[in-house]
Protein backbone atom coordinates (compact mmCIF):
# COMPACT_ATOMS: atom_id res chain seq x y z
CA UNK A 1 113.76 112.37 67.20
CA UNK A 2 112.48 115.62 65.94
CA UNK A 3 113.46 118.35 68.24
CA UNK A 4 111.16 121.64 68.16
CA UNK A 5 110.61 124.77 69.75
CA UNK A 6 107.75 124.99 72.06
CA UNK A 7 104.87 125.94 70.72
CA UNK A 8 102.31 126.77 74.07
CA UNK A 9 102.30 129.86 75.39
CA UNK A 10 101.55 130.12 79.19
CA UNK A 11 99.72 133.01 80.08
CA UNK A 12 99.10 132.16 84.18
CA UNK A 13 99.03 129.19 86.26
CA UNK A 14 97.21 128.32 89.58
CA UNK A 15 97.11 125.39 92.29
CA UNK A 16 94.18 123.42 92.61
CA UNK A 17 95.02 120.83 95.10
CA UNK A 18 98.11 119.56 96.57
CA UNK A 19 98.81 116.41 98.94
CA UNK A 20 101.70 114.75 100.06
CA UNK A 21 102.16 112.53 96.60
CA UNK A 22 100.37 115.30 93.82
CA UNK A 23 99.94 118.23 93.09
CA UNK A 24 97.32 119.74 90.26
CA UNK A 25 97.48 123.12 88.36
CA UNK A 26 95.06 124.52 86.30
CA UNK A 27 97.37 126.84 83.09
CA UNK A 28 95.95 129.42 81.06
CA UNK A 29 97.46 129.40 77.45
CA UNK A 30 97.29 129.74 74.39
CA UNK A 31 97.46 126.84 72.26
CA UNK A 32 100.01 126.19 69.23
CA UNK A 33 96.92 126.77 67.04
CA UNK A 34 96.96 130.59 68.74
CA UNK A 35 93.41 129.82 70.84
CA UNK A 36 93.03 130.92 74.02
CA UNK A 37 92.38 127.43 76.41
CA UNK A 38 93.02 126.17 79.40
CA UNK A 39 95.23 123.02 80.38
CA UNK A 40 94.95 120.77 83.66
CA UNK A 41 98.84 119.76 85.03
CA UNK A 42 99.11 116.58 87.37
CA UNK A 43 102.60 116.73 88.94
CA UNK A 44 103.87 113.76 90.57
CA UNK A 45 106.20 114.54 94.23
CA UNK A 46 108.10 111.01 93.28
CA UNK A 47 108.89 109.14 90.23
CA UNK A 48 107.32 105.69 89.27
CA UNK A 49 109.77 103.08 89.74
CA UNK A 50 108.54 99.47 88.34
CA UNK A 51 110.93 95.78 88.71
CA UNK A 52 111.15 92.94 86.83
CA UNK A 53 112.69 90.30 88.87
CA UNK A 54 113.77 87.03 87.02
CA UNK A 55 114.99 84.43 88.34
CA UNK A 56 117.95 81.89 86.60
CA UNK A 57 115.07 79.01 85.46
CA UNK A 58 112.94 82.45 83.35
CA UNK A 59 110.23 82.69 86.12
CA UNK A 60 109.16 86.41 87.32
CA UNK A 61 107.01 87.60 89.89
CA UNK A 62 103.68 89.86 89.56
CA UNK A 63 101.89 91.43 92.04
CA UNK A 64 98.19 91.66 92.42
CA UNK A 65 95.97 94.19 94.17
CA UNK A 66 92.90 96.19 93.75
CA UNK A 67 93.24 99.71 92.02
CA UNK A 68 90.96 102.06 93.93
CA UNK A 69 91.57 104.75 90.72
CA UNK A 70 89.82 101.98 88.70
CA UNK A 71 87.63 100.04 90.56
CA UNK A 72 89.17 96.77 89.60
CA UNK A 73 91.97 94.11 90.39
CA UNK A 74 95.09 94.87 88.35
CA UNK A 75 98.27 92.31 87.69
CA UNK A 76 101.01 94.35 87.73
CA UNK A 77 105.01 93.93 87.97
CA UNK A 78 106.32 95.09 91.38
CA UNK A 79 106.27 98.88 91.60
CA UNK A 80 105.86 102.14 93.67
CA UNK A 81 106.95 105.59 94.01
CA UNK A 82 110.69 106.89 94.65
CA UNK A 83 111.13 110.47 96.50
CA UNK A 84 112.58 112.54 93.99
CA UNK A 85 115.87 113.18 96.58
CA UNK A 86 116.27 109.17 96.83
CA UNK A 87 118.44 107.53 94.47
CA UNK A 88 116.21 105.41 91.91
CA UNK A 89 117.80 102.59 92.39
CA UNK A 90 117.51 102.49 96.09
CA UNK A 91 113.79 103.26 96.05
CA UNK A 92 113.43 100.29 93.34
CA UNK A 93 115.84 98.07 95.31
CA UNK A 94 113.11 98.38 98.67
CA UNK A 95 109.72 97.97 96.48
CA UNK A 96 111.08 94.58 95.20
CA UNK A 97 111.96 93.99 98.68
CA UNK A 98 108.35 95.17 100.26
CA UNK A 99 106.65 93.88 97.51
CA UNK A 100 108.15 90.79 96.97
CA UNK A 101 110.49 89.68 99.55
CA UNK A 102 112.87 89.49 96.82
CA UNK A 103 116.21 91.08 96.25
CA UNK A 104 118.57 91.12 93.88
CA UNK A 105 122.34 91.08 93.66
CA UNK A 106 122.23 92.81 89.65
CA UNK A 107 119.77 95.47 88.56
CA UNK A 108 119.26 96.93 85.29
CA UNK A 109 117.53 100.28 84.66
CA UNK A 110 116.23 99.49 80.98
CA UNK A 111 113.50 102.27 80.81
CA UNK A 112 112.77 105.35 81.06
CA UNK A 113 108.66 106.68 80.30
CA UNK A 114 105.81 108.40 80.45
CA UNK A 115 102.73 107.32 82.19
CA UNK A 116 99.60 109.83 81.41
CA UNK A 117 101.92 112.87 79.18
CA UNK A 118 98.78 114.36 77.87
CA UNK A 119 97.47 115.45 81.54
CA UNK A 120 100.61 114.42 83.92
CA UNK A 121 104.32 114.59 84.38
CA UNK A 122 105.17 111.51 86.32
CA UNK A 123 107.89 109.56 84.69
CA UNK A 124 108.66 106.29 85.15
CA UNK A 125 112.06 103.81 85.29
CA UNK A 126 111.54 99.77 84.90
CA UNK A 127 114.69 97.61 86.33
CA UNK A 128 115.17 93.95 85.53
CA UNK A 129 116.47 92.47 88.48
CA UNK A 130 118.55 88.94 88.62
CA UNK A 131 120.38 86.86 90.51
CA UNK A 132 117.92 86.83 93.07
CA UNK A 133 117.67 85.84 97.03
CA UNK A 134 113.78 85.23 98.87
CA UNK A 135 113.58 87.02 101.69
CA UNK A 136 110.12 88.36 103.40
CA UNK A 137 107.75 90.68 102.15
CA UNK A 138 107.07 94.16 104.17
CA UNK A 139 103.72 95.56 102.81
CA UNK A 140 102.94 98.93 103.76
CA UNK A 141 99.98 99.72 105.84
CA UNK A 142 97.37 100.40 102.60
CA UNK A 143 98.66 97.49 100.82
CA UNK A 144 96.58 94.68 100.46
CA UNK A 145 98.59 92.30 97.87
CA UNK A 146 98.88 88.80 96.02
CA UNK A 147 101.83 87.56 94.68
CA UNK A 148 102.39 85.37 91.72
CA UNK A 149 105.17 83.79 90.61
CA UNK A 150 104.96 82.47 87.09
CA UNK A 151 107.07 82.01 84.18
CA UNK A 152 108.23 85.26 82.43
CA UNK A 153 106.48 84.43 78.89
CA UNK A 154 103.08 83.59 80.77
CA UNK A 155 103.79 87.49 81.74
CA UNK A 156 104.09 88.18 78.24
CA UNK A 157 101.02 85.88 77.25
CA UNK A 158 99.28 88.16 79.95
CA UNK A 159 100.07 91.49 78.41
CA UNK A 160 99.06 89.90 74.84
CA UNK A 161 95.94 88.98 76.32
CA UNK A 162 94.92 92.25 78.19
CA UNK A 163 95.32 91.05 81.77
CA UNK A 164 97.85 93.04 82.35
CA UNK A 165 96.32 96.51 81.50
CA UNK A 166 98.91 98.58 83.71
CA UNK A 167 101.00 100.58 81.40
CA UNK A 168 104.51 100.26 82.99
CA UNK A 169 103.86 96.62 83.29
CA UNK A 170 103.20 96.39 79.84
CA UNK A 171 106.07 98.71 78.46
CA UNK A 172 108.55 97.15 80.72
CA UNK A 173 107.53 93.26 80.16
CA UNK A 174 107.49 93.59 76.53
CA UNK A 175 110.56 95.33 76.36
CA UNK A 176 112.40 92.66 78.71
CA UNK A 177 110.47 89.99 76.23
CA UNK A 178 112.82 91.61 73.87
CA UNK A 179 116.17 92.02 75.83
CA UNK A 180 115.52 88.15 77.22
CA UNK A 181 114.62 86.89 73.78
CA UNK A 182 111.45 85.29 75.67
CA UNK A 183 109.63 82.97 73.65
């Protein structure tokens, strides 16, 4: 990768709004082209931890739900946010669990990326998680979900088709299409 110097120059930066999972700043710069502008920063308090859980026959498990942000119903793998002091892992190892009812006795962090890098800096992880167990779900209190269990290249077929619009979904089922060899 190309490695370069930063080219922004911050000239002041003030807080907007703030809650318990974002915060937003509002930057004055100067831009690489030397105009004065201003840039909009969402910071994310955790980091966004999705799991691919398949199973030893090639079947995975999605989870449905309505996106308030969007105003539609989203597919998505299982996924959530892990406190920044938590170990990843952990925090991925209970969403599966919530989520799911699922857990898994080998994990595998094969991602690392970038949801939204023009205008945020939440960064993500995916996991592919095996050798699993069924257990119960534990939904949190906002969470109204569906779960689907279905065969890791339907998944796939779903990303190909643009049911799956989510973009860690996407990133981390093609990418596990790829590690898996899925046809």
């Amino acid at each position: 990768m190309m490695e370069t110097k930063n080219p922004w120059t911050t000239l002041s930066t003030s807080p907007k709004y703030d809650n318990p999972w974002i915060s937003v700043e509002e930057h004055k710069v100067v831009t690489p082209t030397g105009t004065n502008g201003i840039y909009g920063k969402v910071h994310f308090k955790n980091k966004a931890l999705g799991i691919i859980p398949v199973d030893e026959e090639g079947y995975t498990w999605l989870v449905g739900q309505y996106r308030y942000t969007l105003q539609e119903y989203s597919w998505e793998i299982p996924m959530g946010g892990g406190p920044l002091e938590i170990d990843m892992l952990e925090s991925a190892k209970r969403e599966l669990q919530e989520e799911t009812g699922l857990s898994a006795l080998k994990w595998e962090n094969i991602m690392r990326i970038h949801t939204s890098n023009s205008v945020a800096d939440e960064e993500g992880f995916v996991f592919l998680a095996t050798e699993l167990t069924q257990g119960e779900t534990n939904f949190e209190e906002t969470e109204e979900l569906h779960i689907k269990k279905l065969k890791l290249s339907e998944a796939i077929d779903m990303v190909m088709d643009g049911k799956i619009t989510d973009s860690i979904s996407i990133a981390g089922l093609l990418k596990v299409s790829r590690l898996l060899d899925v046809k």
